[in-house]
Protein backbone atom coordinates (compact mmCIF):
# COMPACT_ATOMS: atom_id res chain seq x y z
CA UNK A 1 0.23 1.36 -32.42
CA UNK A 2 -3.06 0.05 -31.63
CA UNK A 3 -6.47 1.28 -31.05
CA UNK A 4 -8.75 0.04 -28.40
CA UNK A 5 -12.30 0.31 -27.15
CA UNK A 6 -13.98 -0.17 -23.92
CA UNK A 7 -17.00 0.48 -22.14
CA UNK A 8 -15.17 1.21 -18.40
CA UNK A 9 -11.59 1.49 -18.06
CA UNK A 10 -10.07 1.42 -14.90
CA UNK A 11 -6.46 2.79 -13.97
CA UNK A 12 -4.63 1.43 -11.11
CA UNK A 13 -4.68 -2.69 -10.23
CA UNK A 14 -3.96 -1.72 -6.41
CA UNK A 15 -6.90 -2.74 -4.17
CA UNK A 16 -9.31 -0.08 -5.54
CA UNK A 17 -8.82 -0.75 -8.80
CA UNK A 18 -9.18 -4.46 -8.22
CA UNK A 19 -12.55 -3.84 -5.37
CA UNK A 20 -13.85 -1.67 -8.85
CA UNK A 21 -13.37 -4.02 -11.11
CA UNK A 22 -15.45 -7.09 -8.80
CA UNK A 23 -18.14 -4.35 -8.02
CA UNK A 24 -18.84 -3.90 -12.05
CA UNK A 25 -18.47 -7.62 -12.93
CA UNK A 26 -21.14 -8.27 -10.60
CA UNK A 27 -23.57 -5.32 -12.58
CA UNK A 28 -22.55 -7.13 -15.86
CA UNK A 29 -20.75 -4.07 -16.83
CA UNK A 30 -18.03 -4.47 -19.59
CA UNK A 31 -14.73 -3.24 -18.32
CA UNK A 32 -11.16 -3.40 -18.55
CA UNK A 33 -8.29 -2.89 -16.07
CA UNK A 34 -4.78 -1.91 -16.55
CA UNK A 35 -1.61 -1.52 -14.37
CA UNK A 36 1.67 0.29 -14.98
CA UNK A 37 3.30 -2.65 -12.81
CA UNK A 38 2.45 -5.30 -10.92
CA UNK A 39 -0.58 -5.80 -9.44
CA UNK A 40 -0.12 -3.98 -5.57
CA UNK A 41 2.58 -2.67 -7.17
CA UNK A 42 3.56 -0.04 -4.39
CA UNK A 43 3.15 -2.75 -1.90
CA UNK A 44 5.33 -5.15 -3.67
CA UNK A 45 8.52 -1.76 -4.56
CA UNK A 46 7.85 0.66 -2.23
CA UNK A 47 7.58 -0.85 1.06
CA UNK A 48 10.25 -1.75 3.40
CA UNK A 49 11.25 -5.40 4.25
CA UNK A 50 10.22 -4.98 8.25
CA UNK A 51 6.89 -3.17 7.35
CA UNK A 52 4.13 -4.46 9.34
CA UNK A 53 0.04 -3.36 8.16
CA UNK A 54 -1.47 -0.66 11.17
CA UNK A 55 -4.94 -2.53 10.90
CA UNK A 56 -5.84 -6.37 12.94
CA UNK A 57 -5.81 -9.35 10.37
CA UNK A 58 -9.31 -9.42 11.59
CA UNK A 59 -10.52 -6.07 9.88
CA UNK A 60 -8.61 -6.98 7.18
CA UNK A 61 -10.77 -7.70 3.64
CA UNK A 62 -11.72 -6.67 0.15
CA UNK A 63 -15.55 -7.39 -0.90
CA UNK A 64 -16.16 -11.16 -0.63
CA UNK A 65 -12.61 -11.91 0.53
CA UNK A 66 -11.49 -11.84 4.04
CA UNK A 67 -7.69 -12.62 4.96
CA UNK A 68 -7.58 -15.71 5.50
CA UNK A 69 -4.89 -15.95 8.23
CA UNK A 70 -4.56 -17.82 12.31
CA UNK A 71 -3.99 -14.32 14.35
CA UNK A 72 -6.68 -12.38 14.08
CA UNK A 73 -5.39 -10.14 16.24
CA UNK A 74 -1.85 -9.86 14.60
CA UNK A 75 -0.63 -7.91 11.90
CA UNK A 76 0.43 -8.82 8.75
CA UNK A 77 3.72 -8.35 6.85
CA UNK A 78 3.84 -5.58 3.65
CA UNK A 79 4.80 -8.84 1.15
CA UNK A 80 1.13 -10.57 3.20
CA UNK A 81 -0.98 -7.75 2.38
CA UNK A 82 1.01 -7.82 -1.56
CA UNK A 83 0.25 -11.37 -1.82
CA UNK A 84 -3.55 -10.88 -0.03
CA UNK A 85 -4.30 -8.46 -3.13
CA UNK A 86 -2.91 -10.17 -5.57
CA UNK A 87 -4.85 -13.17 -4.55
CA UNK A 88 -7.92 -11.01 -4.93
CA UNK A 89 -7.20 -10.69 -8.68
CA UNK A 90 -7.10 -13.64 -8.89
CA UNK A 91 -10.33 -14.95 -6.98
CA UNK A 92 -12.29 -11.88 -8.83
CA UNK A 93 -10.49 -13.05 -12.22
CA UNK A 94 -9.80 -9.37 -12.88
CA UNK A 95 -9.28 -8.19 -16.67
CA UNK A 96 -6.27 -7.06 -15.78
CA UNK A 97 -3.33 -6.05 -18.19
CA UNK A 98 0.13 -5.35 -16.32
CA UNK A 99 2.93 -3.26 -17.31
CA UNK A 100 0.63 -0.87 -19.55
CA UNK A 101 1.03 2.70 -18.06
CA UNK A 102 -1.39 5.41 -18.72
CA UNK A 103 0.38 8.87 -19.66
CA UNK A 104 -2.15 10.89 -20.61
CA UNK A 105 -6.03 11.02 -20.40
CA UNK A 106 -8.38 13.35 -22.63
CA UNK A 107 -12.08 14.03 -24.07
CA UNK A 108 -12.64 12.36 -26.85
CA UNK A 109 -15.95 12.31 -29.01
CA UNK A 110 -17.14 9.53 -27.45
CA UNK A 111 -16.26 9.80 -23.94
CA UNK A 112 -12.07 9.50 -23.28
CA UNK A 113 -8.99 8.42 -25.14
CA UNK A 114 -6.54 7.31 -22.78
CA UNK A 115 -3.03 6.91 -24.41
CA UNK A 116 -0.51 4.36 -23.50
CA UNK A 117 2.70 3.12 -25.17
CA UNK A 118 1.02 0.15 -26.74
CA UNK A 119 -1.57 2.44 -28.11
CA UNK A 120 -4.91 4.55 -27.59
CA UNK A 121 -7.75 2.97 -25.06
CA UNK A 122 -11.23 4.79 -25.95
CA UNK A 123 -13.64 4.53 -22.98
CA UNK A 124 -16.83 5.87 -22.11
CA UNK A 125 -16.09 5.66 -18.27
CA UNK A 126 -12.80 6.25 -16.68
CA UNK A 127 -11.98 5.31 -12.93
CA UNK A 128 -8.73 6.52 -11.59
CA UNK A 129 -8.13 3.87 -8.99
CA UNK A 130 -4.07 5.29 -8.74
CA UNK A 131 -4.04 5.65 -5.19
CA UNK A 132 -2.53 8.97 -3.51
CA UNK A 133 0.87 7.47 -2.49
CA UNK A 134 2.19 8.60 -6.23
CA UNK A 135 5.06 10.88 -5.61
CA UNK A 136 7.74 11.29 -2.77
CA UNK A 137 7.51 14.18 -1.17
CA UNK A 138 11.35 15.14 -0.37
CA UNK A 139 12.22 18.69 0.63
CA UNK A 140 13.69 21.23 -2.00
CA UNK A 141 16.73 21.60 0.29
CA UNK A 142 17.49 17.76 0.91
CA UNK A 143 19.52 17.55 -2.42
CA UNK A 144 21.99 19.80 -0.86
CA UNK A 145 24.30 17.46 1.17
CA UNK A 146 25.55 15.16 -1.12
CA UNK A 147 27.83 13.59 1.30
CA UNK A 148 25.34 11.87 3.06
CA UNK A 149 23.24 8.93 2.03
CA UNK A 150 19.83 9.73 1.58
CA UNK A 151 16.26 7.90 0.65
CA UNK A 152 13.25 8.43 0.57
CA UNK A 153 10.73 6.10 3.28
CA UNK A 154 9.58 4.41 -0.10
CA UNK A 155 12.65 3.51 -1.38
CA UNK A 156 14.06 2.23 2.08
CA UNK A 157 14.57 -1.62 2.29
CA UNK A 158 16.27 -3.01 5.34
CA UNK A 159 18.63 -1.17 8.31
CA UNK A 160 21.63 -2.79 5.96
CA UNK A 161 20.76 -0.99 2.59
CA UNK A 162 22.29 2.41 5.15
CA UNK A 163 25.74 3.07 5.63
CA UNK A 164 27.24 2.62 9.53
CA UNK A 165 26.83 5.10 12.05
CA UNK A 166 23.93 6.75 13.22
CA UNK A 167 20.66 8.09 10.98
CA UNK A 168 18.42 11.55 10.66
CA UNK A 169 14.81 10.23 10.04
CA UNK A 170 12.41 13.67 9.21
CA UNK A 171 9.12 12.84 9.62
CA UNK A 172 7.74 11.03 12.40
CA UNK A 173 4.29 9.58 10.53
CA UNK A 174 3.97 6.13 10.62
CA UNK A 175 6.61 5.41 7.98
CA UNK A 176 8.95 7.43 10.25
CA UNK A 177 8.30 5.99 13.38
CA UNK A 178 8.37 2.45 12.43
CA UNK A 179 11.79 2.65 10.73
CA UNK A 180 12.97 4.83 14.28
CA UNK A 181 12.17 1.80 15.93
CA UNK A 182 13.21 -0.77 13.79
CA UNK A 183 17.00 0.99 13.60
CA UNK A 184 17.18 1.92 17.48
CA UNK A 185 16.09 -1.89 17.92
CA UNK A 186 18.88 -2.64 15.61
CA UNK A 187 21.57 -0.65 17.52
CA UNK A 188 21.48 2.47 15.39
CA UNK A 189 21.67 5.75 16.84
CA UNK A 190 18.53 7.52 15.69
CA UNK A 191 17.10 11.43 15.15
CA UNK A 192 13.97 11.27 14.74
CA UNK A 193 12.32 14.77 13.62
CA UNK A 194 8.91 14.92 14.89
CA UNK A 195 6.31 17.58 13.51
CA UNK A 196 2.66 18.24 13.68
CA UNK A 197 0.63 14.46 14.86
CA UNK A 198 -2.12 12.75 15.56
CA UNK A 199 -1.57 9.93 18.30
CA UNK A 200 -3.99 7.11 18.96
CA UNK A 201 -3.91 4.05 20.99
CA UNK A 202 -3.11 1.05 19.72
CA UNK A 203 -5.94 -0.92 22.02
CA UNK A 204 -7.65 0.23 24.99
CA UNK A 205 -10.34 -1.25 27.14
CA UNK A 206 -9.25 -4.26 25.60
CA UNK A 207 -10.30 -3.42 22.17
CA UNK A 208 -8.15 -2.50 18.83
CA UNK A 209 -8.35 1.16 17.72
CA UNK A 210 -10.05 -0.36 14.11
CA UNK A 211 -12.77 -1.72 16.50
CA UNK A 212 -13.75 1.33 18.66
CA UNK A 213 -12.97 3.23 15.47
CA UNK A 214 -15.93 1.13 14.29
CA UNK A 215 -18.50 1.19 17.68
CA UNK A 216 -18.37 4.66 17.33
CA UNK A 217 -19.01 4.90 13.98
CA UNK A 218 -16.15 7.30 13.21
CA UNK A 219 -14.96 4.80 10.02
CA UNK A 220 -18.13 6.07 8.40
CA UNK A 221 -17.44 10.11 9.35
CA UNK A 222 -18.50 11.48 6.11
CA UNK A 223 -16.25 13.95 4.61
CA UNK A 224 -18.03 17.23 4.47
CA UNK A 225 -17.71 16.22 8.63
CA UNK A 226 -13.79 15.23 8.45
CA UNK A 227 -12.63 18.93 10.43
CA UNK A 228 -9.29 20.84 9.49
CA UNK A 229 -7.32 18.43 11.23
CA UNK A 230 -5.73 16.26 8.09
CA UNK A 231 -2.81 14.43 10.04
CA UNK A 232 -3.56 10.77 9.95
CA UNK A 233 -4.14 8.96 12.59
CA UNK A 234 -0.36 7.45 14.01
CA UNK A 235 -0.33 3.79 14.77
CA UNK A 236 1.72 1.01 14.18
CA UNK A 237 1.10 -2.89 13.97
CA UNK A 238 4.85 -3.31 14.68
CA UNK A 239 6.09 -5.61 17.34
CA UNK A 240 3.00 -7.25 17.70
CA UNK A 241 1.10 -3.39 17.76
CA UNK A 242 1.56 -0.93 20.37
CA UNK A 243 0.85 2.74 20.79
CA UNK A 244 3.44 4.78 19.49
CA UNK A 245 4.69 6.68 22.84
CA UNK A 246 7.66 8.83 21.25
CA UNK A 247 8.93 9.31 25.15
CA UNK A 248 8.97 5.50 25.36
CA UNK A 249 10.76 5.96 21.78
CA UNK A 250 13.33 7.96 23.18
CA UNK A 251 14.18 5.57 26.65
CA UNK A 252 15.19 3.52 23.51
CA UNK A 253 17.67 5.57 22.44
CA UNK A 254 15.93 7.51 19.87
CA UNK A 255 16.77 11.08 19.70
CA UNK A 256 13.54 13.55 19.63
CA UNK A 257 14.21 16.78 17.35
CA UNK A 258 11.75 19.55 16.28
CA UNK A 259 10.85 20.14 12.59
CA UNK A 260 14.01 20.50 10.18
CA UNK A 261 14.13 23.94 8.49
CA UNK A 262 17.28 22.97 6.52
CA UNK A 263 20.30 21.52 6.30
CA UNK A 264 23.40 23.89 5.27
CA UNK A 265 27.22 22.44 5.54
CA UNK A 266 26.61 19.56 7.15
CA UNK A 267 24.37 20.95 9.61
CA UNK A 268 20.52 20.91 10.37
CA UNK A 269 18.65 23.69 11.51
CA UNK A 270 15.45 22.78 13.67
CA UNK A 271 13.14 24.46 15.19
CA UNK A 272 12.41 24.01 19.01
CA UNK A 273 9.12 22.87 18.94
CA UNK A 274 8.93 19.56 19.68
CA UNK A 275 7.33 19.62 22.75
CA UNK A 276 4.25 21.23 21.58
CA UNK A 277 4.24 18.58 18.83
CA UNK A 278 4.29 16.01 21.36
CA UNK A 279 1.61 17.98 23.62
CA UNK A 280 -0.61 18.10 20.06
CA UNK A 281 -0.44 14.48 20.09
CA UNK A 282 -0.92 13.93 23.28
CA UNK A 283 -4.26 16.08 23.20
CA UNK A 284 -5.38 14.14 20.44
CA UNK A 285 -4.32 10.44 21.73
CA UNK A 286 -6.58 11.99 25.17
CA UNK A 287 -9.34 13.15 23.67
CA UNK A 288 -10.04 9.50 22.19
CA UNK A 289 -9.86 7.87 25.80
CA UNK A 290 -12.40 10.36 26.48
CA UNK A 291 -14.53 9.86 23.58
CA UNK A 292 -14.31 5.76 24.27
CA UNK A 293 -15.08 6.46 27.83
CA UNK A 294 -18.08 8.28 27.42
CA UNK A 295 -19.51 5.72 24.79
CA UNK A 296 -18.74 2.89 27.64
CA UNK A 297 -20.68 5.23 30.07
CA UNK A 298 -23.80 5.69 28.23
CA UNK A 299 -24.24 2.03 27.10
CA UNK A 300 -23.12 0.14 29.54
CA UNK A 301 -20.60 -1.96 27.67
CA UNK A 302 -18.49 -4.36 29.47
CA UNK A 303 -15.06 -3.19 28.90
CA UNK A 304 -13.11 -2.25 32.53
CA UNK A 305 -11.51 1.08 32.97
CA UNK A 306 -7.76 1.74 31.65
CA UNK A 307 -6.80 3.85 33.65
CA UNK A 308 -2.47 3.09 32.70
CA UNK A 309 -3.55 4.06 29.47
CA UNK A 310 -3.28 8.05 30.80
CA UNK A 311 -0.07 7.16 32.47
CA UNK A 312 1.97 9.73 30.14
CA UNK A 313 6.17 9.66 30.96
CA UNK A 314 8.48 12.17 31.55
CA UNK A 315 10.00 14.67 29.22
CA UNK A 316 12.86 13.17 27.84
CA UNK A 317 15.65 15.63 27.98
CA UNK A 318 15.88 16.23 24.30
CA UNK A 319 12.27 17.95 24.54
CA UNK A 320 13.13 19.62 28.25
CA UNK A 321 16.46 21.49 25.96
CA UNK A 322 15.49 21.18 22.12
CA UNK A 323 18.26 21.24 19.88
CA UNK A 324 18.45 23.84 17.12
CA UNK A 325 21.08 22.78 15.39
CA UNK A 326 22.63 19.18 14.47
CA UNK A 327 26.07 18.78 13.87
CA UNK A 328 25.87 15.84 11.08
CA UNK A 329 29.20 15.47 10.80
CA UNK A 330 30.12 15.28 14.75
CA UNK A 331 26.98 13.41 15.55
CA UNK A 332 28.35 10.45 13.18
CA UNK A 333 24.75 10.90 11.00
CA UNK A 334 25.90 9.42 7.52
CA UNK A 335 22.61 8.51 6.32
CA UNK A 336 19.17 10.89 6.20
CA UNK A 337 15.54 9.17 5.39
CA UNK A 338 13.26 11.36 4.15
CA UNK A 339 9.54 9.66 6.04
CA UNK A 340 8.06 13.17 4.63
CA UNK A 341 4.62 11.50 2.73
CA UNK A 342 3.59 11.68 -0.93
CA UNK A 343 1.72 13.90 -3.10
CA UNK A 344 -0.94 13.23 -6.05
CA UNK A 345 0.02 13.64 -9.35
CA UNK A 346 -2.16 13.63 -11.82
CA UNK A 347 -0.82 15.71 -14.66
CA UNK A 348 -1.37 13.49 -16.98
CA UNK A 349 -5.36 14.04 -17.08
CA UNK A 350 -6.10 16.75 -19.29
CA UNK A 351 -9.38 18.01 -17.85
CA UNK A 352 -10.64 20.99 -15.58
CA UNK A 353 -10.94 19.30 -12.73
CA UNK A 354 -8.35 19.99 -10.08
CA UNK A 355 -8.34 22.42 -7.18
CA UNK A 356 -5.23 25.14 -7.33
CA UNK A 357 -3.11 22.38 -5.17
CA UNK A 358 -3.54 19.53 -7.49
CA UNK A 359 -6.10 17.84 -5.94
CA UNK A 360 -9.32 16.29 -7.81
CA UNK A 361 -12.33 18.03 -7.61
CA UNK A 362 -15.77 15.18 -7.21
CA UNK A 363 -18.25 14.70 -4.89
CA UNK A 364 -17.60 10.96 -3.47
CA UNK A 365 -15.76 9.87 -5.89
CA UNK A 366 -18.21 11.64 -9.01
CA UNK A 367 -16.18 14.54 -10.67
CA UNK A 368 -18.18 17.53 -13.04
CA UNK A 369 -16.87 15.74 -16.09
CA UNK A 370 -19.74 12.68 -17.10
CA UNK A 371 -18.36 9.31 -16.96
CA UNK A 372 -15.00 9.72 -15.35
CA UNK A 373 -14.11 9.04 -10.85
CA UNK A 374 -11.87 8.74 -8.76
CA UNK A 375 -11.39 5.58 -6.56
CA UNK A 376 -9.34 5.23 -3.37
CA UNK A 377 -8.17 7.98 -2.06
CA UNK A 378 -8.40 9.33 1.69
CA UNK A 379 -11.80 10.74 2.50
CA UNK A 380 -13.27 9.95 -1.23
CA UNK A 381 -16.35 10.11 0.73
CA UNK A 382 -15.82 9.46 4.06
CA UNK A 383 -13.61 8.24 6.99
CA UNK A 384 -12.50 4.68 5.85
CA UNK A 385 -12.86 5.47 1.96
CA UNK A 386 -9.05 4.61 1.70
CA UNK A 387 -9.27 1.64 4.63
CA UNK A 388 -8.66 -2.11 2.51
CA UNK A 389 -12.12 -2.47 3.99
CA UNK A 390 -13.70 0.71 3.28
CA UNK A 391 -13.30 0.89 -0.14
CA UNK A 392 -15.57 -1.45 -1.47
CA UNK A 393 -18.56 0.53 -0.93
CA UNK A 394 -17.30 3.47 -2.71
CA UNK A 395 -16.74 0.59 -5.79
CA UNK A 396 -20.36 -0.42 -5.47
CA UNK A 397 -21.55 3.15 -5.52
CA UNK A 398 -19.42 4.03 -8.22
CA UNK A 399 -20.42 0.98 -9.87
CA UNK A 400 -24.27 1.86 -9.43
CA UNK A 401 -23.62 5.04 -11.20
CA UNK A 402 -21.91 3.69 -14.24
CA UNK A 403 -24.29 0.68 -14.44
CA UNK A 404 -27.44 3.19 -14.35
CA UNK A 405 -25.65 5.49 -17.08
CA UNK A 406 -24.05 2.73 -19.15
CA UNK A 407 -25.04 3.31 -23.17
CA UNK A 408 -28.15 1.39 -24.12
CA UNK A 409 -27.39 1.51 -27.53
CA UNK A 410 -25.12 -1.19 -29.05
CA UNK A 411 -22.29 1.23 -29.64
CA UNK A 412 -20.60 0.71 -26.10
CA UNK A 413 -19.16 4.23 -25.90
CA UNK A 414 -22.18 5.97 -26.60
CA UNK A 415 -22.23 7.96 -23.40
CA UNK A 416 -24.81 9.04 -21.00
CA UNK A 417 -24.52 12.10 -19.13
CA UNK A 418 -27.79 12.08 -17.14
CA UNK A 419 -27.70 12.48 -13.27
CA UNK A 420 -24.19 13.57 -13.20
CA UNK A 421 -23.53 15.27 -10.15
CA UNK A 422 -23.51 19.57 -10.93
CA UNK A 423 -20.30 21.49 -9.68
């Protein structure tokens, strides 16, 4: 077993681990940077084959490295946006090591020991650049039917990887809604379970969501300003990108349902509220046209009125009579994907500094514990903190703070716990 020091260690080689490690090599800061996989390892095993990215090749970038790409206004394939970070690596020449997995984090006497199976790393800065799609979230219940073929939406590959006959999708995100689509494209019969949303357009007034998200100024919402809403925003860059209409869904074929409570001998209980999910949705997805409209008002910007865009469709009638129950069995379901998100998990990190739900506890990114942040997760520190071209200004921010309280002295983990944000 070995022992090893550095002045910065980072932990994750996704895109904010990667965006970290530029920002420090640019403040001459020492650092290293290690990854349990692959680099954009969840994009490269935990994507589907048909995934397309939700954001315009044109917003798409990492600090000093654009996609380089000939539709701007398309969207890019999951392997693209694999092959766009890993190019990034590259063009930053990261000090990457792959296939080195962090399982545990401490305090040590001079800053952290963070222990892997090819030894101890001792650091006097940590950045935990993970990401917060770490662990499928799959009901307690969903292990119950083991007659039917079940996955999770990041373990789902290709309509073919499912058995024939028709699927139960719960969860109607944007993981959800693509793979509706893609299967009810396909010929499958679909269920799609849809709960509590946030529905955007896809463009309006002749502009991308990304770029009105942008005018407005909303991409740089701080959090403390971020309101009790926490359903992400649903879009997808699927088909060329389109708003995600779930009435339009279902003149496909696609089955609307209400959230599943359970599923008991074959059957699914479900409760009959999808219409006020899709009324949620739809008060969010108006609001927006509102909020663009009044913005075009007061400054006189030359984009014409949409006035389609409000066209809303009828109630399909699987939201007019919500079912309650679904017969798996007689509705010929033989496969159930579980599109129900991820949680953090960050057990390994032995330090005081999670709320009672598991979440990190930091001001932008700074925790109360000197020398050790948190990189890349939704709303580190405001709107577009987690956005491929958001994140690189909470790197250089981090990276100011490490560079300002890196150790003088030529021991490199002699730490420095000045200006430290107080909890």
């Amino acid at each position: 077993m070995s022992f090893d020091q550095v002045q910065t260690l980072i932990i994750g080689g996704g895109q904010a681990g990667l965006a970290m490690s530029h920002m420090l090599s640019r403040r001459g800061c020492p650092h290293r940077l290690v990854e349990r996989g692959r680099i954009a390892e969840r994009w490269r095993s935990e994507r589907w084959e048909g995934l397309c990215f939700q954001f315009p090749n044109w917003s798409v970038q990492l600090p000093d490295y654009p996609l380089a790409n000939d539709d701007p206004d398309g969207f890019a394939s999951g392997k693209t946006i694999a092959d766009f970070v890993f190019g990034y690596a590259d063009f930053i020449a990261a000090p990457v090591r792959c296939g080195v997995e962090v399982t545990a984090l401490r305090r040590g006497s001079r800053g952290f020991i963070a222990e892997t199976a090819e030894g101890s790393i001792e650091a006097a800065h940590v950045v935990v650049a993970t990401g917060p799609y770490q662990t499928p979230v799959v009901p307690a219940w969903s292990t119950d039917e083991g007659s039917f073929f079940q996955v999770h939406a990041s373990r789902y590959l290709n309509p073919q990887q499912l058995p024939p006959g028709a699927v139960l999708i719960v969860g109607a995100g944007a993981s959800g809604t693509q793979i509706a689509e893609e299967l009810v494209r396909g010929g499958r019969r679909v269920f799609l379970s849809v709960g509590h949303h946030r529905r955007m357009p896809r463009r309006y007034r002749g502009r991308d969501l990304i770029w009105w998200l942008h005018t407005l100024g909303l991409d740089q919402t701080p959090r403390h300003k971020r309101g009790t809403d926490k359903a992400l925003p649903l879009i997808t860059g699927a088909y060329g990108g389109h708003t995600i209409d779930f009435r339009e869904l279902a003149t496909l074929g696609v089955t609307l349902l209400g959230r599943v409570r359970g599923i008991r001998a074959g059957v699914a209980e479900i409760l009959p509220d999808v219409a006020q999910s899709l009324e949620t949705g739809d008060a969010a997805f108006t609001a927006f046209l509102d909020l663009v409209d009044a913005h075009v008002a007061g400054t006189g910007l030359d984009h014409p009125e949409e006035c389609e865009a409000r066209r809303r469709l009828p109630d399909p009638p699987c939201v007019v009579t919500p079912a309650q129950r679904l017969d798996l069995v007689a509705e010929g379901v033989n496969a159930v994907i579980w599109a129900t998100g991820y949680r953090c998990d960050f057990r390994w990190i032995d330090m005081p500094i999670f709320d009672t739900g598991g979440q990190p506890l930091h001001r932008d990114g700074i925790t109360k514990v000197p020398g050790l942040y948190f990189l890349g997760l939704p709303w580190l520190s405001k709107m577009n903190s987690s956005f491929l071209a958001g994140v690189g200004d909470d790197a250089a921010r981090l990276a100011d703070h490490i560079a300002a309280h890196r150790p003088c002295a030529p021991d490199c983990l002699a730490t420095a716990t000045a200006g430290h944000v107080p909890f």
